[in-house]
Structure formats: C-alpha cells, structure tokens
N, C-alpha and C. Protein backbone atom coordinates (compact mmCIF):
# COMPACT_ATOMS: atom_id res chain seq x y z
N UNK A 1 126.42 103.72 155.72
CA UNK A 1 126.17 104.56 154.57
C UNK A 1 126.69 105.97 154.89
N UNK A 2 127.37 106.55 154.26
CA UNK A 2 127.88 107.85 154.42
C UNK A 2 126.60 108.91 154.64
N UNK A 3 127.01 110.02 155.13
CA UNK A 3 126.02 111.23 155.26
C UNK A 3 125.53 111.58 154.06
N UNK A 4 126.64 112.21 153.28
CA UNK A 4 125.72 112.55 151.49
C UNK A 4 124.98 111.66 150.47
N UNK A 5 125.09 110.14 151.21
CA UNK A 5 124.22 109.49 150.19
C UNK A 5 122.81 109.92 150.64
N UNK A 6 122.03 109.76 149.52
CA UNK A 6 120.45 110.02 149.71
C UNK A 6 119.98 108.85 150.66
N UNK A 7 118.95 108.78 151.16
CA UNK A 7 118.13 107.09 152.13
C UNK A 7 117.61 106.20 150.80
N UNK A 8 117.47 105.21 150.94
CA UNK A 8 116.98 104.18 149.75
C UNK A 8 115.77 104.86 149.55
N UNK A 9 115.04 104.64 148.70
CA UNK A 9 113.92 105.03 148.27
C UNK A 9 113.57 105.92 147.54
N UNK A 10 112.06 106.64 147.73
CA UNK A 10 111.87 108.26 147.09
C UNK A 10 111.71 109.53 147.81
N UNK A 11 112.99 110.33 147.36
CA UNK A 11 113.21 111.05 148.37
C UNK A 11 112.32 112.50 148.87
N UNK A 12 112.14 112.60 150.29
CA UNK A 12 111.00 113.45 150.03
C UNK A 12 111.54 115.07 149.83
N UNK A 13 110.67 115.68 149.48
CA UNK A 13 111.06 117.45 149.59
C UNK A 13 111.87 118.01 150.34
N UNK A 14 113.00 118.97 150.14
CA UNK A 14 113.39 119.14 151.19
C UNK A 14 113.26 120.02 152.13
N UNK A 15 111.94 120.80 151.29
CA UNK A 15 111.42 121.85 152.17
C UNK A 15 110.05 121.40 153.01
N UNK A 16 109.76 121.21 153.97
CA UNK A 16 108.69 121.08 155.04
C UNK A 16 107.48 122.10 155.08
N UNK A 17 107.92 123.09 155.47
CA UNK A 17 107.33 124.51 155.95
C UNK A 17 108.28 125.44 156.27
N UNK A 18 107.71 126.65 155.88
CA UNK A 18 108.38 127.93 156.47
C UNK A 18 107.53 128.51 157.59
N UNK A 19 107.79 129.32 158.63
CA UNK A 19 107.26 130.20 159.51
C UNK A 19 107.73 131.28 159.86
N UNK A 20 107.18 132.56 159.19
CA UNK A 20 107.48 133.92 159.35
C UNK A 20 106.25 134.33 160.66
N UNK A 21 107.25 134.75 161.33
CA UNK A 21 106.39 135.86 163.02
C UNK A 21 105.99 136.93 162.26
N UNK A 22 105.19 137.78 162.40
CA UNK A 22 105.25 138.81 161.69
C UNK A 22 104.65 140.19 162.49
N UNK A 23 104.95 140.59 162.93
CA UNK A 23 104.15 141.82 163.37
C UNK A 23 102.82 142.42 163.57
N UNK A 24 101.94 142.26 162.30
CA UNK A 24 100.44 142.97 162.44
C UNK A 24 99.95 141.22 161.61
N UNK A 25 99.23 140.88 161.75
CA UNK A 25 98.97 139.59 161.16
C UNK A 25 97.68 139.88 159.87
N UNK A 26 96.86 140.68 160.10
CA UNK A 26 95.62 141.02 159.40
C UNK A 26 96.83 142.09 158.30
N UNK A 27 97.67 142.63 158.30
CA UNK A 27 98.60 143.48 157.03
C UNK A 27 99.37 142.18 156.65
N UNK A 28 100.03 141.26 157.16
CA UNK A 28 100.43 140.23 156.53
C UNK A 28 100.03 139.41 155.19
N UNK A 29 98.84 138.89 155.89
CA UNK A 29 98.00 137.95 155.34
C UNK A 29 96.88 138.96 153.94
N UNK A 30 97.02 140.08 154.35
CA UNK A 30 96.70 140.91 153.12
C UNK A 30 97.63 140.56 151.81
N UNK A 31 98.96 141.12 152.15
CA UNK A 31 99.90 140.46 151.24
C UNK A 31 100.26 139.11 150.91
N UNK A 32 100.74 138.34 152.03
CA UNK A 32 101.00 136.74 151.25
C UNK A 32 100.29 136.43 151.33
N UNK A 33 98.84 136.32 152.08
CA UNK A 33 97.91 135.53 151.48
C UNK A 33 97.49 135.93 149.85
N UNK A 34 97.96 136.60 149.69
CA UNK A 34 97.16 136.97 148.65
C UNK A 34 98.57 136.84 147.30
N UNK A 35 99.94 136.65 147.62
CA UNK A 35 101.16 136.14 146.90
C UNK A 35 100.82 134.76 146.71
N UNK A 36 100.54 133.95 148.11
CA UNK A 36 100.72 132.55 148.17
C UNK A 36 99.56 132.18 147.18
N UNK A 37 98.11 132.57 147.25
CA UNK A 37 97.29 132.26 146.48
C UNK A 37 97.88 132.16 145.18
N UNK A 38 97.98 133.59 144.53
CA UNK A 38 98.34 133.94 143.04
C UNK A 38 99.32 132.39 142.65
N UNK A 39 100.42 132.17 143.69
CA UNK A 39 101.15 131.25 143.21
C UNK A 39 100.83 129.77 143.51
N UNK A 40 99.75 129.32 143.30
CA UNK A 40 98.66 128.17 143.59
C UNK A 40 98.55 127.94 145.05
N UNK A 41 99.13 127.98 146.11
CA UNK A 41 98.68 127.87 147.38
C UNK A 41 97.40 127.91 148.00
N UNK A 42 97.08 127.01 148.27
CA UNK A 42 95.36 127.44 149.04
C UNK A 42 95.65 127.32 150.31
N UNK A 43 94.40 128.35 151.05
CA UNK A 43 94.37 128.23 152.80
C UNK A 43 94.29 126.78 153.02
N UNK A 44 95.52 126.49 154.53
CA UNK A 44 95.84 125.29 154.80
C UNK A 44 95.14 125.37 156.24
N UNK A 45 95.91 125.86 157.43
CA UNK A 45 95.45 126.20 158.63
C UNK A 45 94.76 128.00 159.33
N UNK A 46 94.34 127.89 160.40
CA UNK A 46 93.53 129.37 160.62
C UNK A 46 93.45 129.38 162.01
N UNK A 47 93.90 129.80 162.67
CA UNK A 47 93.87 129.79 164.11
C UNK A 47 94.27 131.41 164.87
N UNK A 48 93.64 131.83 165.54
CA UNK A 48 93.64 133.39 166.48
C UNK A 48 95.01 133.73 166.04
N UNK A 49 96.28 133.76 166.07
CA UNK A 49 97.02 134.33 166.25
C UNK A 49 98.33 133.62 164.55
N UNK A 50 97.45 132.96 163.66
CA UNK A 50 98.03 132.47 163.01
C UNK A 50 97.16 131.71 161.05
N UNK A 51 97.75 132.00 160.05
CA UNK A 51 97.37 131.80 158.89
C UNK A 51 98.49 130.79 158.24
N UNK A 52 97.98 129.53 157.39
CA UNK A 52 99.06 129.00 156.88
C UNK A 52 98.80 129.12 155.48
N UNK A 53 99.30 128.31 154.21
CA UNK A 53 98.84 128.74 153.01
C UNK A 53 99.60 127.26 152.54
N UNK A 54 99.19 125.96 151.66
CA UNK A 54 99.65 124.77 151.33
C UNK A 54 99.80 124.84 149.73
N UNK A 55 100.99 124.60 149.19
CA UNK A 55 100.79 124.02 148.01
C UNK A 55 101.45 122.66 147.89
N UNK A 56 100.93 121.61 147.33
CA UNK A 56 101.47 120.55 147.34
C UNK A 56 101.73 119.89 148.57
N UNK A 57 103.51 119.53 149.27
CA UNK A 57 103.41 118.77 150.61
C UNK A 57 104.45 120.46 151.18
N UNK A 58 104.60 121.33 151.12
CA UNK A 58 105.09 122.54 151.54
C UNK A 58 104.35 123.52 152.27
N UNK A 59 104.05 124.23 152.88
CA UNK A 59 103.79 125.23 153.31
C UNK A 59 104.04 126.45 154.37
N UNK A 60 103.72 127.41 154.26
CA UNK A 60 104.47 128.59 154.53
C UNK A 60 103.40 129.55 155.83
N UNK A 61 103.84 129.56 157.13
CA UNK A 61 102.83 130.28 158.01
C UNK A 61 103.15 130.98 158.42
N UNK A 62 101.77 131.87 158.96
CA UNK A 62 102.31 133.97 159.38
C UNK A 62 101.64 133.90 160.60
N UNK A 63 102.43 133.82 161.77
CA UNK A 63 101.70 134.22 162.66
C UNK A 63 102.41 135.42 163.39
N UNK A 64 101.79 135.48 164.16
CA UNK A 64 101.85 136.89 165.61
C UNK A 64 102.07 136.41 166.44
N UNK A 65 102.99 136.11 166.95
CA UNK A 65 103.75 135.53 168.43
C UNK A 65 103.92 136.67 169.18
N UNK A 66 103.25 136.66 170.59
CA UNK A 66 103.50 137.85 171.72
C UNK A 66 104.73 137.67 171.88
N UNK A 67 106.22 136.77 171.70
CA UNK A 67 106.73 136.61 171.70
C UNK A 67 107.96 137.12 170.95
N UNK A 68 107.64 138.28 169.64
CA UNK A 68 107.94 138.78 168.62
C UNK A 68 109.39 139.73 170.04
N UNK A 69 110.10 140.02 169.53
CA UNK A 69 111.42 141.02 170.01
C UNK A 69 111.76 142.07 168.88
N UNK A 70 110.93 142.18 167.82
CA UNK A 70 111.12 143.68 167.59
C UNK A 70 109.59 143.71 166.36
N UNK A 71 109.71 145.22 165.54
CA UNK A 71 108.17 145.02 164.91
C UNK A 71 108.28 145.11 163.94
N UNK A 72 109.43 144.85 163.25
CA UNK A 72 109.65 144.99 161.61
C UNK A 72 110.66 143.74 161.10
N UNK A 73 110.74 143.25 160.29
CA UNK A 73 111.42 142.19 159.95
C UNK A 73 112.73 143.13 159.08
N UNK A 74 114.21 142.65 159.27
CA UNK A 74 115.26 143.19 159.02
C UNK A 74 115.97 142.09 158.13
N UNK A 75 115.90 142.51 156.84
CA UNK A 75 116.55 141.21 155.86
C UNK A 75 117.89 141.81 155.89
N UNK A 76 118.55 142.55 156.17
CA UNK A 76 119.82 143.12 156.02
C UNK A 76 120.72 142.22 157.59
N UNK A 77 119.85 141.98 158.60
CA UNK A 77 120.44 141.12 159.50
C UNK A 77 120.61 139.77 159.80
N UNK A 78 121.25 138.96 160.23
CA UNK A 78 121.52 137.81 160.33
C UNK A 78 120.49 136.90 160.42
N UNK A 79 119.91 136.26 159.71
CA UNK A 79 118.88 135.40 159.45
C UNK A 79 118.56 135.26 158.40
N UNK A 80 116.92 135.51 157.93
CA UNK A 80 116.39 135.10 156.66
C UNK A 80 116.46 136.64 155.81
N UNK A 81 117.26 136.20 154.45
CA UNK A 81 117.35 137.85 153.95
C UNK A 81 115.96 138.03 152.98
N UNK A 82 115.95 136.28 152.24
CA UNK A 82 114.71 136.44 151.61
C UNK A 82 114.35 135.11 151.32
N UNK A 83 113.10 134.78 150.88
CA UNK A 83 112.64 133.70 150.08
C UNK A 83 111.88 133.95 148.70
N UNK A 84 113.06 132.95 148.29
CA UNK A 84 112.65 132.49 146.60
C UNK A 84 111.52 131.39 146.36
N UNK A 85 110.18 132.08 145.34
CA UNK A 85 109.64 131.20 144.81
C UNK A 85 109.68 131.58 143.25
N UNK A 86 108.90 129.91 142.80
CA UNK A 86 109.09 130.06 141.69
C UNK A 86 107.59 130.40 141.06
N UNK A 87 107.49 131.13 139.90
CA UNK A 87 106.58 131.23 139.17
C UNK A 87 106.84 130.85 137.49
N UNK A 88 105.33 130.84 136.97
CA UNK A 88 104.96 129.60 136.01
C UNK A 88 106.08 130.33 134.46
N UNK A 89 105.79 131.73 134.79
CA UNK A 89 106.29 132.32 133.07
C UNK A 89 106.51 133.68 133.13
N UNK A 90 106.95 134.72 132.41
CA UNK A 90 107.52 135.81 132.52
C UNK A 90 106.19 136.60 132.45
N UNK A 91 104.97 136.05 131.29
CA UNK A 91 104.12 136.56 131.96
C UNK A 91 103.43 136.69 133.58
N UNK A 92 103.36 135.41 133.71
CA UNK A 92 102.78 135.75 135.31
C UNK A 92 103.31 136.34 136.45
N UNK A 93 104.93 136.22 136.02
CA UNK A 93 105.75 137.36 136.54
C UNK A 93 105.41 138.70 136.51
N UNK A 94 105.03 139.22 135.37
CA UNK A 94 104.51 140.58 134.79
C UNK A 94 103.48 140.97 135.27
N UNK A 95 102.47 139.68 135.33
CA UNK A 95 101.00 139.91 136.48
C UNK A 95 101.23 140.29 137.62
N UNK A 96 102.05 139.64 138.18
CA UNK A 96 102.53 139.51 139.96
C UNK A 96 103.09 140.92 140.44
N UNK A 97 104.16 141.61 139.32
CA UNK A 97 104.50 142.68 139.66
C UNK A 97 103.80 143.68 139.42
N UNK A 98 102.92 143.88 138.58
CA UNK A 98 102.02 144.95 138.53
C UNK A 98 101.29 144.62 139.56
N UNK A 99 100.29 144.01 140.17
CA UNK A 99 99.60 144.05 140.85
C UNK A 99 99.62 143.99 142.69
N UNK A 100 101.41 143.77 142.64
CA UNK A 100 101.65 143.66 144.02
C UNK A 100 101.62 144.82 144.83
N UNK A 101 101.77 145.86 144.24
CA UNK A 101 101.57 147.43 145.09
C UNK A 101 100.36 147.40 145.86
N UNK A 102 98.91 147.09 144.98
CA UNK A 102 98.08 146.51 145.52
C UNK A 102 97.50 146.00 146.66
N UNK A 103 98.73 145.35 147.38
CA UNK A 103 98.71 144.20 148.37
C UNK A 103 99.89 144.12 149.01
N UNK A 104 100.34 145.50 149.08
CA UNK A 104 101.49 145.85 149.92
C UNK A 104 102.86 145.13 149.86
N UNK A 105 103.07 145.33 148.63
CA UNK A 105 104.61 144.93 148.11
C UNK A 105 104.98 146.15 147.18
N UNK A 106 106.35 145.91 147.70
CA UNK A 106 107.02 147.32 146.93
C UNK A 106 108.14 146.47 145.89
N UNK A 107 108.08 146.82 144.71
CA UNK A 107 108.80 146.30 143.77
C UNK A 107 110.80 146.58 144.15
N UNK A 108 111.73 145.90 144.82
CA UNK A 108 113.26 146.48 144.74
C UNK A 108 113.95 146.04 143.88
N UNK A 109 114.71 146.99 143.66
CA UNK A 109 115.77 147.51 142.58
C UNK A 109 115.21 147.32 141.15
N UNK A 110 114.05 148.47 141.07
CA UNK A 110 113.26 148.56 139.70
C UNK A 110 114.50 149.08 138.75
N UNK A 111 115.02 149.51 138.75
CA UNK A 111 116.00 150.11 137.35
C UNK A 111 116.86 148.60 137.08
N UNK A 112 116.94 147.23 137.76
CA UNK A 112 117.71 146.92 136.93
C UNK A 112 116.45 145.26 136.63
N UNK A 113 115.03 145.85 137.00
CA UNK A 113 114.03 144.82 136.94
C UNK A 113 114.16 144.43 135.32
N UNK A 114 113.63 142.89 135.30
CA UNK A 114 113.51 141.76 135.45
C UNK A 114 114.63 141.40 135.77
N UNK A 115 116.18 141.43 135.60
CA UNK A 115 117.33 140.88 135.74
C UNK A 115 118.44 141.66 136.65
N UNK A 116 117.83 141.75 137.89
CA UNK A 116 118.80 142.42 138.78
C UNK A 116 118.81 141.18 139.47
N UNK A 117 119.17 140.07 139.12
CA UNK A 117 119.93 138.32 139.44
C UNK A 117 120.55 138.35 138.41
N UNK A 118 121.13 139.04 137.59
CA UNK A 118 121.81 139.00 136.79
C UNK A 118 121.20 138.57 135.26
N UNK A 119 122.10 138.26 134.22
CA UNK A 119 121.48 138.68 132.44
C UNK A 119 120.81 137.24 132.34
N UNK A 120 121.13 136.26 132.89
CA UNK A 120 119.97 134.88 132.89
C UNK A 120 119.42 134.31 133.75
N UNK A 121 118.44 135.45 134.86
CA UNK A 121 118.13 135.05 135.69
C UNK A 121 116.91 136.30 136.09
N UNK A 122 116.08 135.78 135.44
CA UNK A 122 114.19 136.39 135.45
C UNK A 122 113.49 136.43 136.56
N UNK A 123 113.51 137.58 137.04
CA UNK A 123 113.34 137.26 138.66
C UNK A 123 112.68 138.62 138.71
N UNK A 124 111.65 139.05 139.70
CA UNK A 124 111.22 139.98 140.57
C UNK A 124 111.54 140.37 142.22
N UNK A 125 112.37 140.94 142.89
CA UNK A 125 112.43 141.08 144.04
C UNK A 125 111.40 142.43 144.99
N UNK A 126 110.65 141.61 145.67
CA UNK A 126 109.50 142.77 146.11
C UNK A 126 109.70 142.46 147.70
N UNK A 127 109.62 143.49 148.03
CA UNK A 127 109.08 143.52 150.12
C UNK A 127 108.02 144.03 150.38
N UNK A 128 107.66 143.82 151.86
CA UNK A 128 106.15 143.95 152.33
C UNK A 128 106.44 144.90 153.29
N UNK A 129 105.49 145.35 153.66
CA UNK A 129 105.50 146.33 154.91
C UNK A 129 106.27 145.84 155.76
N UNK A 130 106.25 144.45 156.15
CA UNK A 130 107.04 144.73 157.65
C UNK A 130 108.40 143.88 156.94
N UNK A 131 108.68 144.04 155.89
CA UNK A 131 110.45 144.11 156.08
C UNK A 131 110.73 142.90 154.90
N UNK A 132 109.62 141.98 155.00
CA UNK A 132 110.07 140.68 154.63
C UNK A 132 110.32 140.92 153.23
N UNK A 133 111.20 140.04 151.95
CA UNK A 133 111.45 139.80 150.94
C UNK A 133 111.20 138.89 150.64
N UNK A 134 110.91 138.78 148.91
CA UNK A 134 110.59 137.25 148.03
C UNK A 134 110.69 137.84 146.88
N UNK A 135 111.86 136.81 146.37
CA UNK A 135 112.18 136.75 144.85
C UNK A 135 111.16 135.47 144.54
N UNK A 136 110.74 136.18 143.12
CA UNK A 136 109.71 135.44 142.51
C UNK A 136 110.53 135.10 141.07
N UNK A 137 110.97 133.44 141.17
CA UNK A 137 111.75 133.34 140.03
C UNK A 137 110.82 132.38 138.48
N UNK A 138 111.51 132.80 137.91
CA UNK A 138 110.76 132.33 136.36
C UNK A 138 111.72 130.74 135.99
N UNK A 139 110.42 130.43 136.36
CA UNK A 139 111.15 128.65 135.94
C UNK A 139 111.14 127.41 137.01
C-alpha cells in the first residue's frame, strides 16, 4: 500500500497532544487553563511540575522542565510560531477576546482584528506572557 493511502478502517485524529515547557507554570496555567477551559477542555492530568487540559481524544500540556534553555517562548524562531484553535461562533470569539487581557493575553495586530488572516478568515491572534501564540479560529 503506498504511504498516502489512509490504513483500512476509521481513521484516528491526527493530533495526539501538544506540550508547551513554559517558564513560570502557576502564570501559565492562569492563562490556558483558563483558554483551554473557555474552549470546552476540562482538567486532564496534575502533577508538581506539570498541568494538562483534554477535550475529546486531544490534549494540550504546560509544564516546567528544569530542563527549559531559555525563559520566554520566541514564536519569531524556528519552531512553534503558533497554535490554531477553533471556536464555536464570532460571538464566542468576541467573548474570548474581551476577556483575555484578564488572563494574560494580549490581543496582536488589533487594527486589522477580526480579519488580520485575511477578508474570509475570522480569527483572533492573542499571546501570553511568556511568548506563546494562539489563533482562535471561527468555524
């Protein structure tokens, strides 16, 4: 069977989990715990040096690795620049961005907000204190 065919059956997700290191873990989990919630996620795992957050068979974890090599996350450098989720409607979009200042997200590139993804593409782009990004897309 070639590589690009799918495996027989039903195919699963192709996302697993994400794992962001993050710097201060208690300023983290202020913010995405509190993103991941809004966007149905409930607490999954909890351990000293680590928080996960599950929706469905996906989930996304913040820990503090002594292991960290610098203390701010850099989306402008080679790796992860951002992650896209999706949300339910332009309202809850509208919820999410008002209230993310809140919870330590800074709204980017407000002058060309909702559509700085361009004229059909409803999106919020916000960062957190330590660097990280998430477009929150409509649909």
């Amino acid at each position: 069977m070639p590589a690009s065919d799918p495996p027989p059956g039903p195919v699963p997700e192709l996302l697993h989990h994400v794992e962001l290191w993050v710097p201060d873990l208690p300023r983290a989990e202020r913010s995405w715990g509190w993103l991941l919630t809004a966007l149905g996620a409930q607490p999954y795992q909890s351990w000293e040096h680590g928080r996960s957050w599950r929706r469905g068979g996906v989930y996304v974890v913040l820990e503090q690795s002594p292991a960290l090599s610098a203390g701010r996350h850099d989306r402008l450098s080679p790796g992860l620049n951002h992650l896209a989720l999706r949300v339910g409607s332009a309202a809850q979009l509208d919820r999410l961005v008002a209230e993310a200042p809140q919870h330590g997200w800074e709204l980017l590139f407000p002058d060309r907000h909702p559509f700085a993804g361009g004229p059909e593409h409803r999106a919020a782009y916000l960062a957190d204190e330590d660097g990280f990004e998430v477009e929150l897309v409509v649909g």
